[in-house]
N, C-alpha and C. Protein backbone atom coordinates (compact mmCIF):
# COMPACT_ATOMS: atom_id res chain seq x y z
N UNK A 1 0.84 -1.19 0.00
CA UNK A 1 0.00 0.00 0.00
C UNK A 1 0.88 1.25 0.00
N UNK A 2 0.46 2.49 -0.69
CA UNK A 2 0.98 3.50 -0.85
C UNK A 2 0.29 4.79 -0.58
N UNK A 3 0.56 5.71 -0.18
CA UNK A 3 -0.24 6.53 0.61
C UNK A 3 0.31 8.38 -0.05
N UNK A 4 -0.87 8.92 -0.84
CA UNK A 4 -0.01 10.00 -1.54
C UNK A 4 -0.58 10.91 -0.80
N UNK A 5 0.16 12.26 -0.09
CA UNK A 5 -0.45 12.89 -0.14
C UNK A 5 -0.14 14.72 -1.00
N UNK A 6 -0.83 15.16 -1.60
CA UNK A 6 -1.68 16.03 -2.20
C UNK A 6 -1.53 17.73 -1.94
N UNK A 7 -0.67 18.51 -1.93
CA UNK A 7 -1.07 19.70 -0.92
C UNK A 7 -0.92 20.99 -1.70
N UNK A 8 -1.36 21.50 -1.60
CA UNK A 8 -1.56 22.97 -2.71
C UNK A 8 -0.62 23.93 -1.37
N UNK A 9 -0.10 24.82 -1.93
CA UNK A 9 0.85 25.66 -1.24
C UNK A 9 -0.43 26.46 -0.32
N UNK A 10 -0.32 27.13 0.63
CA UNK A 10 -1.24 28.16 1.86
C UNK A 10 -1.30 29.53 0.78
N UNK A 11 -2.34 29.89 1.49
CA UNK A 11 -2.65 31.46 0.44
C UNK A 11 -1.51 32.28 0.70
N UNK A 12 -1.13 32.75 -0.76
CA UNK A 12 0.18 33.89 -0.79
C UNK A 12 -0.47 35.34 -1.13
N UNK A 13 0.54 36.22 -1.42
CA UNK A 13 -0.18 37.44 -1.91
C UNK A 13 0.16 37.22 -3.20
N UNK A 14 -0.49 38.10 -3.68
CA UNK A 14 -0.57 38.09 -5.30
C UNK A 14 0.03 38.81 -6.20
N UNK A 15 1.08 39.10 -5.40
CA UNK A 15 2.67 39.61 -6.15
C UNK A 15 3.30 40.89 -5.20
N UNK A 16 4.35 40.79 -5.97
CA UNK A 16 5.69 41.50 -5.33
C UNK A 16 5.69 42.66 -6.22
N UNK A 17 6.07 44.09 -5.66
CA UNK A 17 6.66 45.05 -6.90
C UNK A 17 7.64 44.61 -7.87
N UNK A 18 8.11 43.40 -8.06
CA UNK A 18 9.23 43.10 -9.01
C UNK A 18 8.82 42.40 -9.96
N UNK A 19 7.48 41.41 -9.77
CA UNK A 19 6.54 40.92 -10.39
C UNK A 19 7.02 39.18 -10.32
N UNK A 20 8.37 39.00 -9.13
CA UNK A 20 8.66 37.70 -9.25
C UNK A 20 7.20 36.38 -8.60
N UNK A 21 7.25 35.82 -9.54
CA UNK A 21 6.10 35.05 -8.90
C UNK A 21 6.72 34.16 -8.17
N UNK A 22 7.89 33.44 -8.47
CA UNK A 22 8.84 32.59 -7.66
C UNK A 22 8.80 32.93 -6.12
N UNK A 23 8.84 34.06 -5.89
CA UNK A 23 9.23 34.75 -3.89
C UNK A 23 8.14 35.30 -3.46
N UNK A 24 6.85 34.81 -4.34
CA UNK A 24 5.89 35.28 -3.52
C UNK A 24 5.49 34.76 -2.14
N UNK A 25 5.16 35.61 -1.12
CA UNK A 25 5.10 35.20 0.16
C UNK A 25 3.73 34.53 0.95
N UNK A 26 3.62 33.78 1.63
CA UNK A 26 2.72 33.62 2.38
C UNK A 26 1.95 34.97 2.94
N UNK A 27 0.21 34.89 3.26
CA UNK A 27 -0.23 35.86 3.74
C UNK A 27 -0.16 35.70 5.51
N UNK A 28 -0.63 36.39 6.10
CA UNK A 28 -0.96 35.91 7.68
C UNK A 28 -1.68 34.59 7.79
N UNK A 29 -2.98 34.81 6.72
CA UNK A 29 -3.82 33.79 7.33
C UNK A 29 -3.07 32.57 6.31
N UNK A 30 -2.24 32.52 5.28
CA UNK A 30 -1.80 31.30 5.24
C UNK A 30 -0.72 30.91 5.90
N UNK A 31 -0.33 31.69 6.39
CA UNK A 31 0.49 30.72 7.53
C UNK A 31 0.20 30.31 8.66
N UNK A 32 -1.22 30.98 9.17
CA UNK A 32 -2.13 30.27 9.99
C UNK A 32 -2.60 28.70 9.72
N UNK A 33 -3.31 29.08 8.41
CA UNK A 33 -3.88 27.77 7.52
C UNK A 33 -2.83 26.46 7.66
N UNK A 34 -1.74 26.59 7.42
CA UNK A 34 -0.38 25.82 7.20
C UNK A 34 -0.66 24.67 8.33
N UNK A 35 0.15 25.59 9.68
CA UNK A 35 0.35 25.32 11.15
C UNK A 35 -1.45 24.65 11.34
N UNK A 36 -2.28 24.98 11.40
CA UNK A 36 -3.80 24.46 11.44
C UNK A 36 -3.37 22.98 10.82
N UNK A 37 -3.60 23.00 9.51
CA UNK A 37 -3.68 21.83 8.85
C UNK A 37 -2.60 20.39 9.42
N UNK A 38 -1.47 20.90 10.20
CA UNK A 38 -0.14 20.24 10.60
C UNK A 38 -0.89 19.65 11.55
N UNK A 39 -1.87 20.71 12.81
CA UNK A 39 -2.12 19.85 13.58
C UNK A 39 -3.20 18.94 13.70
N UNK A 40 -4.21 19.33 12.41
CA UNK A 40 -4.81 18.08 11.95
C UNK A 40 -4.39 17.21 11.48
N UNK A 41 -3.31 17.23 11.01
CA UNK A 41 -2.24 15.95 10.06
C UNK A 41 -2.74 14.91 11.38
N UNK A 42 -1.50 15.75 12.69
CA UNK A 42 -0.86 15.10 13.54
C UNK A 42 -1.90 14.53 14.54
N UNK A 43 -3.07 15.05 14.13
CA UNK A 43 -4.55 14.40 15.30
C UNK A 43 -4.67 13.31 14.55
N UNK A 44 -4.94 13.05 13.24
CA UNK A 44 -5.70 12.10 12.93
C UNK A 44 -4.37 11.14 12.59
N UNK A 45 -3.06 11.01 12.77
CA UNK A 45 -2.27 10.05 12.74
C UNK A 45 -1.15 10.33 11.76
N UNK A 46 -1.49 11.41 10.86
CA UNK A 46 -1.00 11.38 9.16
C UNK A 46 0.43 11.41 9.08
N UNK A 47 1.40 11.03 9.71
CA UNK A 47 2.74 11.83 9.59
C UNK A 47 3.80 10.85 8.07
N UNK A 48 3.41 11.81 6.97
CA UNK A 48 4.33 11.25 5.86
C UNK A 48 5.59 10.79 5.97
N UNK A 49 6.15 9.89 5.63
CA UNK A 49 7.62 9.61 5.67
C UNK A 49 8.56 10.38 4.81
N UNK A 50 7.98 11.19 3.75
CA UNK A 50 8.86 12.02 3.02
C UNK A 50 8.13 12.93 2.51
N UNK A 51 8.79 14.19 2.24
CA UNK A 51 8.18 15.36 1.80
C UNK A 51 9.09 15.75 0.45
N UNK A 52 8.55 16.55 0.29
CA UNK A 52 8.68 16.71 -1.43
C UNK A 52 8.22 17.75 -1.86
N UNK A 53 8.72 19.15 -2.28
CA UNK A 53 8.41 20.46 -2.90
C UNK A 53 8.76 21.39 -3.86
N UNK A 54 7.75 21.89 -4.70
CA UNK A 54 8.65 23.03 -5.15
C UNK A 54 9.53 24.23 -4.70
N UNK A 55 10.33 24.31 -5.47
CA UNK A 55 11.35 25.46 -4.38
C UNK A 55 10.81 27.20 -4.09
N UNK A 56 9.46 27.43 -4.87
CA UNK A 56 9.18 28.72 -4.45
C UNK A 56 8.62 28.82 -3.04
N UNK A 57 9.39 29.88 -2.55
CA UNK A 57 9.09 30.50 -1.87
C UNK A 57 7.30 30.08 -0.82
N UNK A 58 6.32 30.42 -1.26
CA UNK A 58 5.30 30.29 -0.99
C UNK A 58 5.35 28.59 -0.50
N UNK A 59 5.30 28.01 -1.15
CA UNK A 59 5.71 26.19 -0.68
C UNK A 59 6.45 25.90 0.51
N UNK A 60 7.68 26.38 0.02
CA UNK A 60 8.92 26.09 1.33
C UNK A 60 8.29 26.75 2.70
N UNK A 61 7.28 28.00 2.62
CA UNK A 61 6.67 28.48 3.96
C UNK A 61 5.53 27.32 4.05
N UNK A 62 4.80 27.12 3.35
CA UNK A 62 3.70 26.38 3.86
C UNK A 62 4.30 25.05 4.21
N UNK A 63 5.41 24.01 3.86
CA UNK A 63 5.71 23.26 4.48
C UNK A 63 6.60 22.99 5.97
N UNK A 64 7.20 24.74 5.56
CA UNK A 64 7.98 24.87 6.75
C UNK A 64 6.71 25.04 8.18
N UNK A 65 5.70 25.81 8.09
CA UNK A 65 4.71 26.07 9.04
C UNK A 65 3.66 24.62 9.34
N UNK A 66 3.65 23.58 8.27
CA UNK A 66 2.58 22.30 8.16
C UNK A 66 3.74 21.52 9.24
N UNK A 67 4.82 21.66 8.98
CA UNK A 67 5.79 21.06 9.96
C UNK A 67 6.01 21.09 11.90
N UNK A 68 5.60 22.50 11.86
CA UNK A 68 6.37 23.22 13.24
C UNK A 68 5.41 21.74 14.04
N UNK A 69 3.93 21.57 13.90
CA UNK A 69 3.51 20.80 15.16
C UNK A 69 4.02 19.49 15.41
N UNK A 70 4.96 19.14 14.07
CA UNK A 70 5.74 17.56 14.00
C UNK A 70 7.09 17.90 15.13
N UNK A 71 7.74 18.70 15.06
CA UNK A 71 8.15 19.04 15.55
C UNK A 71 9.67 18.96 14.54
N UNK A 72 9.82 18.91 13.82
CA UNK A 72 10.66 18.95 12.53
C UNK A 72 11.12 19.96 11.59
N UNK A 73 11.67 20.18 11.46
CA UNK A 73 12.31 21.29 10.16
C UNK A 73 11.95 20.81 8.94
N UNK A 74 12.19 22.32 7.86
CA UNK A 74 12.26 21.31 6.24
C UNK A 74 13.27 21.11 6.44
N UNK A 75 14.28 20.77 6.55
CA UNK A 75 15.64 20.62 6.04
C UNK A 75 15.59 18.88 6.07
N UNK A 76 14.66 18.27 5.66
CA UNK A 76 14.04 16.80 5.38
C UNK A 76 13.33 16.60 4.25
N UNK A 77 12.65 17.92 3.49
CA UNK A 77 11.92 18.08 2.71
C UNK A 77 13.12 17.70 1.55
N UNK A 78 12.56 17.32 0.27
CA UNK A 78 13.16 17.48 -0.69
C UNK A 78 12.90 18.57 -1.94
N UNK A 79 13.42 19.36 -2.26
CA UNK A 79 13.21 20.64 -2.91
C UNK A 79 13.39 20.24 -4.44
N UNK A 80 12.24 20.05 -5.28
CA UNK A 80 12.59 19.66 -6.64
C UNK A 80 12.05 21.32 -7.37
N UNK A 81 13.09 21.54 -8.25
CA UNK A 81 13.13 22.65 -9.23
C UNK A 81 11.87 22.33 -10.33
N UNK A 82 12.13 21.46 -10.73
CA UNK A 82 10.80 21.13 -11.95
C UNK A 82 9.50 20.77 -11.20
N UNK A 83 9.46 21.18 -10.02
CA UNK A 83 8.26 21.13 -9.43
C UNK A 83 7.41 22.35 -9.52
N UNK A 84 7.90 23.63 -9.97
CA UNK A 84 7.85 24.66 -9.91
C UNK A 84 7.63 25.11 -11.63
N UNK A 85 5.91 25.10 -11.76
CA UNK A 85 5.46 25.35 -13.07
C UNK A 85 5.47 24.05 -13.54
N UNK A 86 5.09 23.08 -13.14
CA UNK A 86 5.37 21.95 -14.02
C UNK A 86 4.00 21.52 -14.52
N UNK A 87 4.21 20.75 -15.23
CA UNK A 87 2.50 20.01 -15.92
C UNK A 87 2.60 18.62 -15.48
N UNK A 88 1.47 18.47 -15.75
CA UNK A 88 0.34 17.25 -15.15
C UNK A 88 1.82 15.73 -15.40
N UNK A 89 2.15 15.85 -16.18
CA UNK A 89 3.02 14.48 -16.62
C UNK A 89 4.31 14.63 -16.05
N UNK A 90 4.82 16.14 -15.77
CA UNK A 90 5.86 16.17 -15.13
C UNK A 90 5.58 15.38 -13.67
N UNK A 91 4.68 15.74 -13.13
CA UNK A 91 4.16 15.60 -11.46
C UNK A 91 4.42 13.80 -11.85
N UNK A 92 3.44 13.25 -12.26
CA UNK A 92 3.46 12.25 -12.30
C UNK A 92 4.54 11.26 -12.50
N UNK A 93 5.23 12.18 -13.00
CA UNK A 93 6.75 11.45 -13.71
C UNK A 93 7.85 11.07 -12.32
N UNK A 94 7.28 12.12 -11.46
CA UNK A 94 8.19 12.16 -9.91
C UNK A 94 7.43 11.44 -9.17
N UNK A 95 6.01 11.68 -9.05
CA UNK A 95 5.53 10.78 -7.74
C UNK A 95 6.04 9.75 -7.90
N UNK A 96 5.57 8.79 -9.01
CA UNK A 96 5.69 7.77 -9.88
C UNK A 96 7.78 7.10 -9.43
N UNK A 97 8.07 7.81 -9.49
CA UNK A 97 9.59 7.80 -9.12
C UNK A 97 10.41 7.71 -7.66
N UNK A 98 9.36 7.75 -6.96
CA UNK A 98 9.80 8.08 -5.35
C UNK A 98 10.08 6.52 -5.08
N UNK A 99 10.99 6.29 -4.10
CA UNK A 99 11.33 5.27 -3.85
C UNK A 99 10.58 4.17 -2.94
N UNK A 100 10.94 2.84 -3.42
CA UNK A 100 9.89 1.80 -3.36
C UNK A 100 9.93 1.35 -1.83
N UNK A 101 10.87 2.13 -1.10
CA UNK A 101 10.48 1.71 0.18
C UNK A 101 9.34 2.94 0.99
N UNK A 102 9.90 3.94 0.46
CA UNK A 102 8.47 4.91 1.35
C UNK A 102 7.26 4.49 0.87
N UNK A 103 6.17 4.40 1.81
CA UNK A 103 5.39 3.97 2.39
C UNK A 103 3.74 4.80 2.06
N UNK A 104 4.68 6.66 2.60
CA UNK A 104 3.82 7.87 2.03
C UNK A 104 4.73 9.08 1.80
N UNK A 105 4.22 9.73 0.82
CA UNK A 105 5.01 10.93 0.79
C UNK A 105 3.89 11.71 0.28
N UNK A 106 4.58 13.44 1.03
CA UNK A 106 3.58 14.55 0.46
C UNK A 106 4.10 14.89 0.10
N UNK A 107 3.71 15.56 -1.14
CA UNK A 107 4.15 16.22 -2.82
C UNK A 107 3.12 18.27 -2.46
N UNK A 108 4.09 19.10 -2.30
CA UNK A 108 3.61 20.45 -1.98
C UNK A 108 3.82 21.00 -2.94
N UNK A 109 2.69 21.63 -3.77
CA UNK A 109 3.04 22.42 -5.28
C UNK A 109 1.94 23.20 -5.32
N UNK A 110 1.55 23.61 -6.81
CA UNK A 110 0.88 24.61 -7.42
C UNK A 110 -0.49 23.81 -8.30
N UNK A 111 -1.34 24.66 -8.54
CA UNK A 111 -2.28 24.22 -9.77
C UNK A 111 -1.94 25.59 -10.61
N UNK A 112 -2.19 25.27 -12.05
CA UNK A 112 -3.40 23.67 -12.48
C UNK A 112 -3.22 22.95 -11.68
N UNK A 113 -1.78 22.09 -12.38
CA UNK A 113 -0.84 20.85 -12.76
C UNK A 113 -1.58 19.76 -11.20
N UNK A 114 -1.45 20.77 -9.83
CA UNK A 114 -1.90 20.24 -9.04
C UNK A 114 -2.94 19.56 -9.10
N UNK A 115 -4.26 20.30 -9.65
CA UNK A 115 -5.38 19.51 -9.51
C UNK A 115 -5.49 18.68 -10.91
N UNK A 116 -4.98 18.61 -12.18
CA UNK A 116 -5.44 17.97 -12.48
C UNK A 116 -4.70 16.37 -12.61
N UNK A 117 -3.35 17.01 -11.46
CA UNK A 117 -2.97 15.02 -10.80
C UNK A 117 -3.41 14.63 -10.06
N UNK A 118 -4.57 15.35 -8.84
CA UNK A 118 -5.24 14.90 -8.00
C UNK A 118 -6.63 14.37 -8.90
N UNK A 119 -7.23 15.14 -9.71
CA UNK A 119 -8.16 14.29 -10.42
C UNK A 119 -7.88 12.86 -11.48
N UNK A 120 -6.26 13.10 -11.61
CA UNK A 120 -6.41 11.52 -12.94
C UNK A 120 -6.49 10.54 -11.67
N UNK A 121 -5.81 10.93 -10.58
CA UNK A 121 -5.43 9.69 -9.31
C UNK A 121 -6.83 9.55 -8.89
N UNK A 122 -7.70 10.41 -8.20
CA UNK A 122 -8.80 10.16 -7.37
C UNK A 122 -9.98 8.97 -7.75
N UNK A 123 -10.19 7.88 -7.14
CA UNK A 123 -11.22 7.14 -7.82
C UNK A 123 -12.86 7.86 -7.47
N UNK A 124 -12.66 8.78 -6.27
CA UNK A 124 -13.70 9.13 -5.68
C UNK A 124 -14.31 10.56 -6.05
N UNK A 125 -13.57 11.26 -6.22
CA UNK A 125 -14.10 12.99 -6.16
C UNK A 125 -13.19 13.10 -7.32
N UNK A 126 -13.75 14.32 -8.17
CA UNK A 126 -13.09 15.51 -8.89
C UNK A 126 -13.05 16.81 -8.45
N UNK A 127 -12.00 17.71 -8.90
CA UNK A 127 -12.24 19.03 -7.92
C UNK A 127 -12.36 19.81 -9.17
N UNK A 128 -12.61 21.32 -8.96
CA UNK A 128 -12.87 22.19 -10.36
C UNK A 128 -11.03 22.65 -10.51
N UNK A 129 -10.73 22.65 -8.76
CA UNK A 129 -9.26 23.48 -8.58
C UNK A 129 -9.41 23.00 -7.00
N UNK A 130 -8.21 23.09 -6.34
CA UNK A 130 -7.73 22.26 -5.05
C UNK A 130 -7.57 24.02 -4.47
N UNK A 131 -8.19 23.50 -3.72
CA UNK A 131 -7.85 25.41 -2.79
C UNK A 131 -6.55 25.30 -2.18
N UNK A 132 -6.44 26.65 -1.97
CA UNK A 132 -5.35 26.85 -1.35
C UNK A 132 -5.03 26.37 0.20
N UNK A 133 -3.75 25.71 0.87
CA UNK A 133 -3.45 24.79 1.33
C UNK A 133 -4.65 23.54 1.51
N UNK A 134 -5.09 23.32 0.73
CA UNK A 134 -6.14 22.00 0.60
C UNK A 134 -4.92 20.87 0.22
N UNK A 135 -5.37 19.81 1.05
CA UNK A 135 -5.05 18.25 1.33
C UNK A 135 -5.81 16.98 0.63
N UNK A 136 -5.43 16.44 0.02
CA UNK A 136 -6.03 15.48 -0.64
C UNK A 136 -4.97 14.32 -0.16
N UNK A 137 -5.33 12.98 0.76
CA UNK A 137 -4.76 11.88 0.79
C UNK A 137 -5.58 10.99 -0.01
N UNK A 138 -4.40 9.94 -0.53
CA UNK A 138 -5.28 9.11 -1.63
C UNK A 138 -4.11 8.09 -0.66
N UNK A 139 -5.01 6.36 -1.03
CA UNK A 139 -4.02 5.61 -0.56
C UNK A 139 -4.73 4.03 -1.73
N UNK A 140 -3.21 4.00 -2.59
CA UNK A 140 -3.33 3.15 -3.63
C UNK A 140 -2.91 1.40 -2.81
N UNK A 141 -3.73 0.45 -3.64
CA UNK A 141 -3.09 -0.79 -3.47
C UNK A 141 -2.25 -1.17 -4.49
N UNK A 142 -1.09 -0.37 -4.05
CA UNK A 142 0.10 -0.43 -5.12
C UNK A 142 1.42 -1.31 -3.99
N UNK A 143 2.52 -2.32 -4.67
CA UNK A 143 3.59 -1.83 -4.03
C UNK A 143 4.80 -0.96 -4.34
N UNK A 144 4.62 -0.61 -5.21
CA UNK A 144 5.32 0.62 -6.00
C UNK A 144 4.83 1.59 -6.48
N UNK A 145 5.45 3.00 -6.69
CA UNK A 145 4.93 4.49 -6.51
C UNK A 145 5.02 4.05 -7.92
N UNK A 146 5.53 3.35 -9.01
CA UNK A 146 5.45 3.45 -10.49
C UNK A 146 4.12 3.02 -11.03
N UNK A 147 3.79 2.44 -9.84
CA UNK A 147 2.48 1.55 -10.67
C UNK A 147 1.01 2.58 -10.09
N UNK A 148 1.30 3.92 -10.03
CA UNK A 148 0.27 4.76 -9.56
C UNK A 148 0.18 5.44 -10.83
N UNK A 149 0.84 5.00 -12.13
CA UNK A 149 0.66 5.29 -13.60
C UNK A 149 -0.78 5.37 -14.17
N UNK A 150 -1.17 4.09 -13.51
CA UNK A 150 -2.55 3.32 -14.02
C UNK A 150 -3.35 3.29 -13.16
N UNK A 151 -3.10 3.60 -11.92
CA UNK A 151 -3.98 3.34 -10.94
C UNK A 151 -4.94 4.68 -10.65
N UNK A 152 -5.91 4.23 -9.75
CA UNK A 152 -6.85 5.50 -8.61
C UNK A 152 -6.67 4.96 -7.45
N UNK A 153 -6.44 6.21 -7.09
CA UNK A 153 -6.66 5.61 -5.54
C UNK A 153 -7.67 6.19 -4.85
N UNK A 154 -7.96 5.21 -3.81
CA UNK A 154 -9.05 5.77 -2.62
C UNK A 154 -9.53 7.18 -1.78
N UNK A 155 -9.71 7.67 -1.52
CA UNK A 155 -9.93 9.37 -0.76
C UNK A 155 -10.10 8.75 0.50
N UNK A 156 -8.78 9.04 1.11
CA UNK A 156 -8.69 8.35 2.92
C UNK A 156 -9.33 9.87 3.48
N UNK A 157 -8.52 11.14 3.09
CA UNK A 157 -9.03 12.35 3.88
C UNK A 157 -8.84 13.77 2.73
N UNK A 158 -10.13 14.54 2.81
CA UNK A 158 -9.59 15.75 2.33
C UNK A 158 -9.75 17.05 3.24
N UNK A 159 -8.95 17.84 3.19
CA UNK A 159 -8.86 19.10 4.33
C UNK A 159 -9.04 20.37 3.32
N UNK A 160 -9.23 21.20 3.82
CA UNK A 160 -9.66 22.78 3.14
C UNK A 160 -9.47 23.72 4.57
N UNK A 161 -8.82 25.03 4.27
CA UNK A 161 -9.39 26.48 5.16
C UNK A 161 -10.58 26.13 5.14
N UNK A 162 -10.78 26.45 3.65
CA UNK A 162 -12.00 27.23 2.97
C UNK A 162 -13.49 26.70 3.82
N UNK A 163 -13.44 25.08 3.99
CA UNK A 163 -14.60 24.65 5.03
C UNK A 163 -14.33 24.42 6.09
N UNK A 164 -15.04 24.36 6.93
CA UNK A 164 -15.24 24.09 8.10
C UNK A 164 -15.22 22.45 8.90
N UNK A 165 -15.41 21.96 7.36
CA UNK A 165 -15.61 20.13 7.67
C UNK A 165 -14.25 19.44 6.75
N UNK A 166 -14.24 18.55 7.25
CA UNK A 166 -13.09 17.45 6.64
C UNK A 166 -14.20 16.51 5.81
N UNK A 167 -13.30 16.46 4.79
CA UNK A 167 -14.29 14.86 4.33
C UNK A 167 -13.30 13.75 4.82
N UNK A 168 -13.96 12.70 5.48
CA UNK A 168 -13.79 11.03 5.54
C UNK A 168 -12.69 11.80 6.81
C-alpha cells in the first residue's frame, strides 16, 4: 500500500513590486492555515515519511509552518526545481519515481498541474481546482509508486481552510 499525499501551497499574496512570482510570500492567514492543517495531520495520525516540494518560496513556507507541530524542520523536505510550473506528466513522472520503500510521501506544489494530478489519481471525487493549502490523501493498493501510472486511488481524507468540515 501506498499513501499520496496532495497539498496545494497556503494562500500567498498576489505579487511582489518586481513581479517575481517565484518569492511570492505567504499571507498571515496562510500561515495560519499551514500550522492548522499540521495539527490536523498530527490528530488524525497522518505523519508522511517524506516530503517533497517546489522550491518557491510560498511552498517552502507552507511546508515549513505544516511542519512546526511535528516538531521537525524542512531541512528533510526534498526541494525539486521542476516542481515549480510543471505540468500534469511532469508531477506524475516524480511521484511515480519516489522510492519503493516509502510507504507515504507529500508532494507540496501549485495548480493547475496540481489539480489535475489529483483528479487523474482520485477514484472518488473531482475538484474544479484544489484550494489553497487544501489536502487530498489518496491511498493506492500499489507496491510501488510506479504503478500509480494506471492506478486510482481511494480518498482516505480531504482538508480545506475554505470549510469548516473534513471529508472522511
Amino acid at each position: 500500500m501506498k499513501t499520496l499525499y496532495l497539498l496545494r501551497h497556503a494562500k500567498a499574496e498576489f505579487g511582489l513590486s518586481d513581479g517575481s512570482d517565484f518569492e511570492r510570500i505567504l499571507t498571515p492567514t496562510g500561515k495560519q492555515d499551514a500550522v492548522r492543517l499540521g495539527y490536523r495531520m498530527l490528530g488524525r495520525g497522518m505523519t508522511p515519511q517524506h516530503y517533497v516540494g517546489s522550491p518557491a518560496l510560498r511552498t517552502r513556507q507552507t511546508l515549513q509552518r505544516l511542519l512546526e507541530p511535528f516538531n521537525q524542520g524542512d531541512n528533510q523536505v526534498e526541494w525539486m526545481g521542476e516542481l515549480y510550473h510543471a505540468d500534469e506528466e511532469t508531477w506524475m513522472r516524480v511521484i511515480s519515481g519516489a522510492p519503493a520503500h516509502l510507504h507515504s510521501c507529500l508532494y507540496c506544489g501549485h495548480n493547475p498541474a496540481l489539480t489535475k494530478v489529483a483528479n487523474r489519481l482520485s477514484a472518488d471525487v473531482q475538484w474544479d481546482h484544489l484550494p489553497t493549502c487544501g489536502l487530498l490523501v489518496l491511498e493506492f493498493g500499489v507496491a510501488e509508486w510506479r504503478e500509480l501510472m494506471g492506478s486510482k486511488g481511494r480518498l482516505l481524507w480531504f482538508d480545506s481552510p475554505k470549510s469548516d468540515t473534513t471529508i472522511l
